[in-house]
N, C-alpha and C. Protein backbone atom coordinates (compact mmCIF):
# COMPACT_ATOMS: atom_id res chain seq x y z
N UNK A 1 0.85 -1.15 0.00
CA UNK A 1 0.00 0.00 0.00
C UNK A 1 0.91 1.24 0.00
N UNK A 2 0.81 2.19 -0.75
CA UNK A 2 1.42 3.66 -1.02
C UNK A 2 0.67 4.52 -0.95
N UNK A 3 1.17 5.61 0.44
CA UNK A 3 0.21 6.59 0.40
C UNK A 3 1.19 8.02 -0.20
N UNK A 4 0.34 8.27 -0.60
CA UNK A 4 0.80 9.52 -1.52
C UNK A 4 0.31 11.27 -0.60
N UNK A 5 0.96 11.88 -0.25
CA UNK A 5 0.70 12.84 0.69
C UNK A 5 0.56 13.98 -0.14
N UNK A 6 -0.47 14.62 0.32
CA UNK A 6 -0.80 15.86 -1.18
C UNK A 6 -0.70 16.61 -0.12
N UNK A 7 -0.91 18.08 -0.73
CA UNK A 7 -0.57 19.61 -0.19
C UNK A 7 -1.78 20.13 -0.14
N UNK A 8 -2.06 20.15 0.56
CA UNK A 8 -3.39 20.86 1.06
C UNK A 8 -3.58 22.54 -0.08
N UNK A 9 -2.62 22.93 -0.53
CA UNK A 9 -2.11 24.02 -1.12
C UNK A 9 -1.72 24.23 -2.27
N UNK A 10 -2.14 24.78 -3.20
CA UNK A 10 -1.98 24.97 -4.34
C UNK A 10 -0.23 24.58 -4.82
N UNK A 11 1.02 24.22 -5.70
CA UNK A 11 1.90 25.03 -5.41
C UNK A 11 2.33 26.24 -5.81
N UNK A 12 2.70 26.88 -4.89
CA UNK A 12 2.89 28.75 -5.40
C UNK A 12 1.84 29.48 -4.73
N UNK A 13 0.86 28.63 -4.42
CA UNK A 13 -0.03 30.14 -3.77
C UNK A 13 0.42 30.55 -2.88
N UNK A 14 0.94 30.10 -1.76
CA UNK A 14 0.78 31.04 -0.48
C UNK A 14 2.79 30.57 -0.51
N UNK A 15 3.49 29.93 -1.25
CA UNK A 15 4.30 29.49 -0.73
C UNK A 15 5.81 30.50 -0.94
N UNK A 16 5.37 31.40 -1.98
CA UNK A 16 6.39 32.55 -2.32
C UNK A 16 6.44 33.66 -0.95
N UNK A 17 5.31 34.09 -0.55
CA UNK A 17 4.56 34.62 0.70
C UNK A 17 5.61 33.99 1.88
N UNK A 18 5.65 33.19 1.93
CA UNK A 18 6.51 32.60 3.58
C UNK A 18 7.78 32.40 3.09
N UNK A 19 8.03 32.18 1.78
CA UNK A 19 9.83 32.40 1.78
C UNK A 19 9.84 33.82 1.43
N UNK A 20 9.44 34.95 1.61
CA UNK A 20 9.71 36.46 1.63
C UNK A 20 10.02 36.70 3.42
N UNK A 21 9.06 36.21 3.68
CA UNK A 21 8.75 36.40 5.35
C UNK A 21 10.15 35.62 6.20
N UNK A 22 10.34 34.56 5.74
CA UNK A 22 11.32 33.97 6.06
C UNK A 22 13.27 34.79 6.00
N UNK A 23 12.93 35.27 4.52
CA UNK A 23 14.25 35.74 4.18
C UNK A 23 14.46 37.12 4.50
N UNK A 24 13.34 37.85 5.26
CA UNK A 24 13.32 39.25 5.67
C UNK A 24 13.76 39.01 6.66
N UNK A 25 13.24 37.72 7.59
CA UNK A 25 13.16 37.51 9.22
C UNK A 25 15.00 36.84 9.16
N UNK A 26 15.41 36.69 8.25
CA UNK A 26 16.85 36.38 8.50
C UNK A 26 17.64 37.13 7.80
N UNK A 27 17.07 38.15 7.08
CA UNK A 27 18.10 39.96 6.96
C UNK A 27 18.00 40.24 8.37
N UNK A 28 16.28 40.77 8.92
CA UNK A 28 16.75 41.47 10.06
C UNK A 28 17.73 40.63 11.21
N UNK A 29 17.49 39.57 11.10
CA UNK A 29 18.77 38.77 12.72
C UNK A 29 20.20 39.04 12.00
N UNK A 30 20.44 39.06 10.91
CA UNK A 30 21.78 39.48 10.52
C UNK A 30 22.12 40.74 10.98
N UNK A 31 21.17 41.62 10.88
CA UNK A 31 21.45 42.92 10.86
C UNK A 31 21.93 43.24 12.07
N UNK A 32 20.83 42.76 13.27
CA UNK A 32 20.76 42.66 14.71
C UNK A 32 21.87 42.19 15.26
N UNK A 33 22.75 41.04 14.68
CA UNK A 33 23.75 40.51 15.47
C UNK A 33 25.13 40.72 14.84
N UNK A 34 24.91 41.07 13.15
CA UNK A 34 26.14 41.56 12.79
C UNK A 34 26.31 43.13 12.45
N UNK A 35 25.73 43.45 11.56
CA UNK A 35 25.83 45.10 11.39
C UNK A 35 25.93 45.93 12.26
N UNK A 36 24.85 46.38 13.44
CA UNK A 36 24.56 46.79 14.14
C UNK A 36 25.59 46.89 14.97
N UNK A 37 26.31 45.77 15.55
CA UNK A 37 26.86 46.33 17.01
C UNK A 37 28.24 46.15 16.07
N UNK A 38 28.67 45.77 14.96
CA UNK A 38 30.05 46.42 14.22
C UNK A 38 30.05 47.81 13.92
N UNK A 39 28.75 48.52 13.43
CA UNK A 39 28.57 49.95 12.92
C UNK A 39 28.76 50.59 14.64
N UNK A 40 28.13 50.10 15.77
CA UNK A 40 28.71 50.84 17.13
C UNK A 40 29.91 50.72 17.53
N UNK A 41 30.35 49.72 17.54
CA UNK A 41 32.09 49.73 17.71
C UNK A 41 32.93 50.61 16.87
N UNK A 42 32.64 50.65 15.79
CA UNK A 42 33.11 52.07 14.53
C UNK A 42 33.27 53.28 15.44
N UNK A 43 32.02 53.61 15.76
CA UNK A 43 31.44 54.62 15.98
C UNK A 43 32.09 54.96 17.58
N UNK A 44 32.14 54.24 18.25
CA UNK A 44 32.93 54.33 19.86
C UNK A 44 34.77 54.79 19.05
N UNK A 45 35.02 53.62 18.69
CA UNK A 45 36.69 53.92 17.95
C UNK A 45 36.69 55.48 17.24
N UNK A 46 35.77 55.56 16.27
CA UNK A 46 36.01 56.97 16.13
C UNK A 46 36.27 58.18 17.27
N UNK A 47 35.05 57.95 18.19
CA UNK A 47 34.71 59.18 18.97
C UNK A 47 36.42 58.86 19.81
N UNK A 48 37.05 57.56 19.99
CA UNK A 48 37.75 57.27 21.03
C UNK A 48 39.17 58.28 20.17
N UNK A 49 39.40 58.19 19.16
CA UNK A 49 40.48 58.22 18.25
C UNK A 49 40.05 59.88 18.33
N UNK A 50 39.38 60.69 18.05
CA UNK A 50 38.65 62.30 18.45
C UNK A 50 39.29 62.83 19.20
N UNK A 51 39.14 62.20 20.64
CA UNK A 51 39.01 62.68 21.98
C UNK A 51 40.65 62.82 22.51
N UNK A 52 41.45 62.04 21.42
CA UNK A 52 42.68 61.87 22.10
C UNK A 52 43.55 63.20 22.76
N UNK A 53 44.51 63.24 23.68
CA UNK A 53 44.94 64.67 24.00
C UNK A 53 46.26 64.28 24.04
N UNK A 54 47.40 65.17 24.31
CA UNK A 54 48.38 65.09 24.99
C UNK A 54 48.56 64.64 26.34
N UNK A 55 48.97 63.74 27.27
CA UNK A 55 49.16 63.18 28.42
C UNK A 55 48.36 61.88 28.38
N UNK A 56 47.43 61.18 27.57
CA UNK A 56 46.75 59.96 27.54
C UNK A 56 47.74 58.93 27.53
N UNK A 57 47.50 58.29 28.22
CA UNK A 57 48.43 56.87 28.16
C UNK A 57 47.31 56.23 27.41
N UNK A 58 48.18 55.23 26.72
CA UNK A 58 47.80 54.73 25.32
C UNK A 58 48.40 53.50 24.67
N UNK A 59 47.80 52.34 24.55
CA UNK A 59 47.98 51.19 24.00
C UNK A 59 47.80 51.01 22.58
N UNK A 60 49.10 50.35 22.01
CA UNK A 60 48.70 50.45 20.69
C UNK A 60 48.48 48.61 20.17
N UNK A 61 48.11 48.71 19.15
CA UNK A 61 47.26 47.01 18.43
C UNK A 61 48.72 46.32 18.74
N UNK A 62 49.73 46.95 18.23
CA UNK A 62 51.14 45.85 18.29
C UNK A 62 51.50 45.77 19.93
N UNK A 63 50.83 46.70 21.11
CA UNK A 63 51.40 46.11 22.42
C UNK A 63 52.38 46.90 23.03
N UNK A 64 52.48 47.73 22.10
CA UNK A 64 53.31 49.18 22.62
C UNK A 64 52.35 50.25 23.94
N UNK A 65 53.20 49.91 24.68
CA UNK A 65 52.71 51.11 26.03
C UNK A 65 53.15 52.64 25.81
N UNK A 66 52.46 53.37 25.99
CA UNK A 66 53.52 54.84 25.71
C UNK A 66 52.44 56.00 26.30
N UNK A 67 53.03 57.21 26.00
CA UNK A 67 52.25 58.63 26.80
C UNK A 67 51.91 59.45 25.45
N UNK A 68 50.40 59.53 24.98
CA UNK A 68 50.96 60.67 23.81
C UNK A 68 51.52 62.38 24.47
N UNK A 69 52.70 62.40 23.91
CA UNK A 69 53.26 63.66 23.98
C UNK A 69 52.91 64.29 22.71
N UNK A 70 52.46 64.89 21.71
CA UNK A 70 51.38 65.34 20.57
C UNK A 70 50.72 65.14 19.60
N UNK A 71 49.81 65.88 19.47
CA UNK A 71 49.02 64.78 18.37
C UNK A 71 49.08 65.91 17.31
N UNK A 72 49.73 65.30 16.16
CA UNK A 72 49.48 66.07 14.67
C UNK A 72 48.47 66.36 14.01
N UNK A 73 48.97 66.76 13.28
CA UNK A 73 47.48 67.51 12.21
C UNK A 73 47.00 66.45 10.94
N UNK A 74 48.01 65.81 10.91
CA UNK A 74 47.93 64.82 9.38
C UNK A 74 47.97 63.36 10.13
N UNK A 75 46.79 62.81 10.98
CA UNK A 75 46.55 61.90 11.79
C UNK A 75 47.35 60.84 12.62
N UNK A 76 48.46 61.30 12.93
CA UNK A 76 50.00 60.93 13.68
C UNK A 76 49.53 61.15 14.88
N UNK A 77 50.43 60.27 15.73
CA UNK A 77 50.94 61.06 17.47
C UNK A 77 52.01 60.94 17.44
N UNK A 78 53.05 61.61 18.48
CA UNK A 78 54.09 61.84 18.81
C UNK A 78 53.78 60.95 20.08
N UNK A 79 54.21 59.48 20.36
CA UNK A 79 54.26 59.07 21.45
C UNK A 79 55.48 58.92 22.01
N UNK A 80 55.63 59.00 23.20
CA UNK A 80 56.57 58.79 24.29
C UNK A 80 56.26 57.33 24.97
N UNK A 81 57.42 56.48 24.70
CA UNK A 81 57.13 55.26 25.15
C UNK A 81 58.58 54.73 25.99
N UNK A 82 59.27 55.31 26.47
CA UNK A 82 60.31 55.98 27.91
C UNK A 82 61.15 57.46 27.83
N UNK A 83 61.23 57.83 28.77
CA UNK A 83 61.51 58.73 28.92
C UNK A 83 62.55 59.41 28.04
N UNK A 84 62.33 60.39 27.24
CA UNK A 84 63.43 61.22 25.98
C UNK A 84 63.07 59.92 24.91
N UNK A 85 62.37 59.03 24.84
CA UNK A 85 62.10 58.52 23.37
C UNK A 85 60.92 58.44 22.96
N UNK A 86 60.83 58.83 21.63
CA UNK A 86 59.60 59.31 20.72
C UNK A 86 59.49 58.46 19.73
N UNK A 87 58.52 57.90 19.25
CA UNK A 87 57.98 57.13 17.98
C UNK A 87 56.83 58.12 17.55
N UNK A 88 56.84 58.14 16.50
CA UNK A 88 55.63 58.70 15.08
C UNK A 88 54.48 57.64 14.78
N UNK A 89 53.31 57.58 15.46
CA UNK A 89 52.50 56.50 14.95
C UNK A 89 51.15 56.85 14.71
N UNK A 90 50.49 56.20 13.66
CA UNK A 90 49.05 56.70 13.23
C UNK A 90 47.95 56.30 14.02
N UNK A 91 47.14 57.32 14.48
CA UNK A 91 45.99 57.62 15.49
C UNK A 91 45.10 56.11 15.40
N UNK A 92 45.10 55.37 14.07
CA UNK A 92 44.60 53.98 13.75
C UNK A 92 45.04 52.63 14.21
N UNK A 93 46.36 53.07 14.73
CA UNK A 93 46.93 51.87 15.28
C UNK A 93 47.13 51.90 16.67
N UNK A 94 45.86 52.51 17.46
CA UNK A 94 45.56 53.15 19.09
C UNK A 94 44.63 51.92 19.26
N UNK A 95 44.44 50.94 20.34
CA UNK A 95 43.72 49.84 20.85
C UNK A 95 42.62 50.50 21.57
N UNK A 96 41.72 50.70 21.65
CA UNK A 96 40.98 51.29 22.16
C UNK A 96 40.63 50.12 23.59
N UNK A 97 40.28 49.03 23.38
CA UNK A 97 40.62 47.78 24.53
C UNK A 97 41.61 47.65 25.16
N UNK A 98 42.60 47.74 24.78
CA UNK A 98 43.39 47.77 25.58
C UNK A 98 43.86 49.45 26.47
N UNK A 99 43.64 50.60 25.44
CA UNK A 99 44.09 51.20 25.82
C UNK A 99 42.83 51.81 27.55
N UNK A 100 41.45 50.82 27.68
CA UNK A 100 40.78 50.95 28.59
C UNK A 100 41.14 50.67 29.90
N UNK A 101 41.72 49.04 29.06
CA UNK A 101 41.89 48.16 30.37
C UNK A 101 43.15 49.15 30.84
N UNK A 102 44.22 49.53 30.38
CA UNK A 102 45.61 49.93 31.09
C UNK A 102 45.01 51.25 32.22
N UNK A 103 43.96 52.15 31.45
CA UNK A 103 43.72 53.32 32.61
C UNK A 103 42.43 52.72 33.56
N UNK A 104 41.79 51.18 33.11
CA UNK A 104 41.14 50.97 34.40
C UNK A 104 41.69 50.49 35.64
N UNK A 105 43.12 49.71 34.97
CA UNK A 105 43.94 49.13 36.00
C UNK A 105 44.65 50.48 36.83
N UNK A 106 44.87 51.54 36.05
CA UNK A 106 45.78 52.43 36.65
C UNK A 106 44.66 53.72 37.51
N UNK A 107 43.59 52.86 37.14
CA UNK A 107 42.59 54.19 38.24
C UNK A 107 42.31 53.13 38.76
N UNK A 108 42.04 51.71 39.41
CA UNK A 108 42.08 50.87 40.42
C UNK A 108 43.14 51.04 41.02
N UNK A 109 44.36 51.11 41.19
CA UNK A 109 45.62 51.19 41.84
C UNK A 109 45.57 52.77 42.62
N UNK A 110 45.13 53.73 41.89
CA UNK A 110 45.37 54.73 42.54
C UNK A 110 44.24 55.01 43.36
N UNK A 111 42.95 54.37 43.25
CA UNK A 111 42.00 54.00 44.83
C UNK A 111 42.54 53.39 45.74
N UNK A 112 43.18 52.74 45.56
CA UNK A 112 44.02 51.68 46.80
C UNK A 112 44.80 52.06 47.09
């Protein structure tokens, strides 16, 4: 005996309808879990890379510790990374993670 299982449903009537619904409902979770909080991290790094001054201690992506001693006009710092020595490095290659953790550790130490 063979049972043959039919579709209650035309095919094509309603079935274009739920793969739209489907492929919208998995743009927006893309959007939600990837776009979104990459376009805010941008957006923090920018404002972080802005704000920079002279006297910020400052971590850079390669692991370099240093003090910016000035920041240029053509997107450079003048960092100080010991005392009387200077490196030239671009405002892009500033860790913004790391450069948190070093002044959260160094404003925990100076509560204690």
């Amino acid at each position: 005996m063979q049972f043959n299982f039919i579709l209650l449903q035309k095919p094509g009537a309603d079935g274009g309808m739920s793969n739209l619904i489907i492929m919208g409902a998995m743009i927006l979770v893309f959007w939600l879990f990837m776009i979104r909080p990459q376009a805010k991290k941008a957006k923090q790094q920018k404002k972080f890379i802005s704000d920079l001054q002279k006297g910020d201690k400052v971590v850079t992506i390669a692991g370099i510790h240093g003090t910016i001693n000035k920041v240029n006009e053509d997107d450079t710092l003048s960092l100080e990374v010991s005392p009387g020595s200077y490196i030239k490095i671009e405002k892009s290659a500033l860790s913004m993670e790391w450069t948190a953790n070093l002044n959260k550790a160094a404003t925990t130490e100076a509560k204690k």
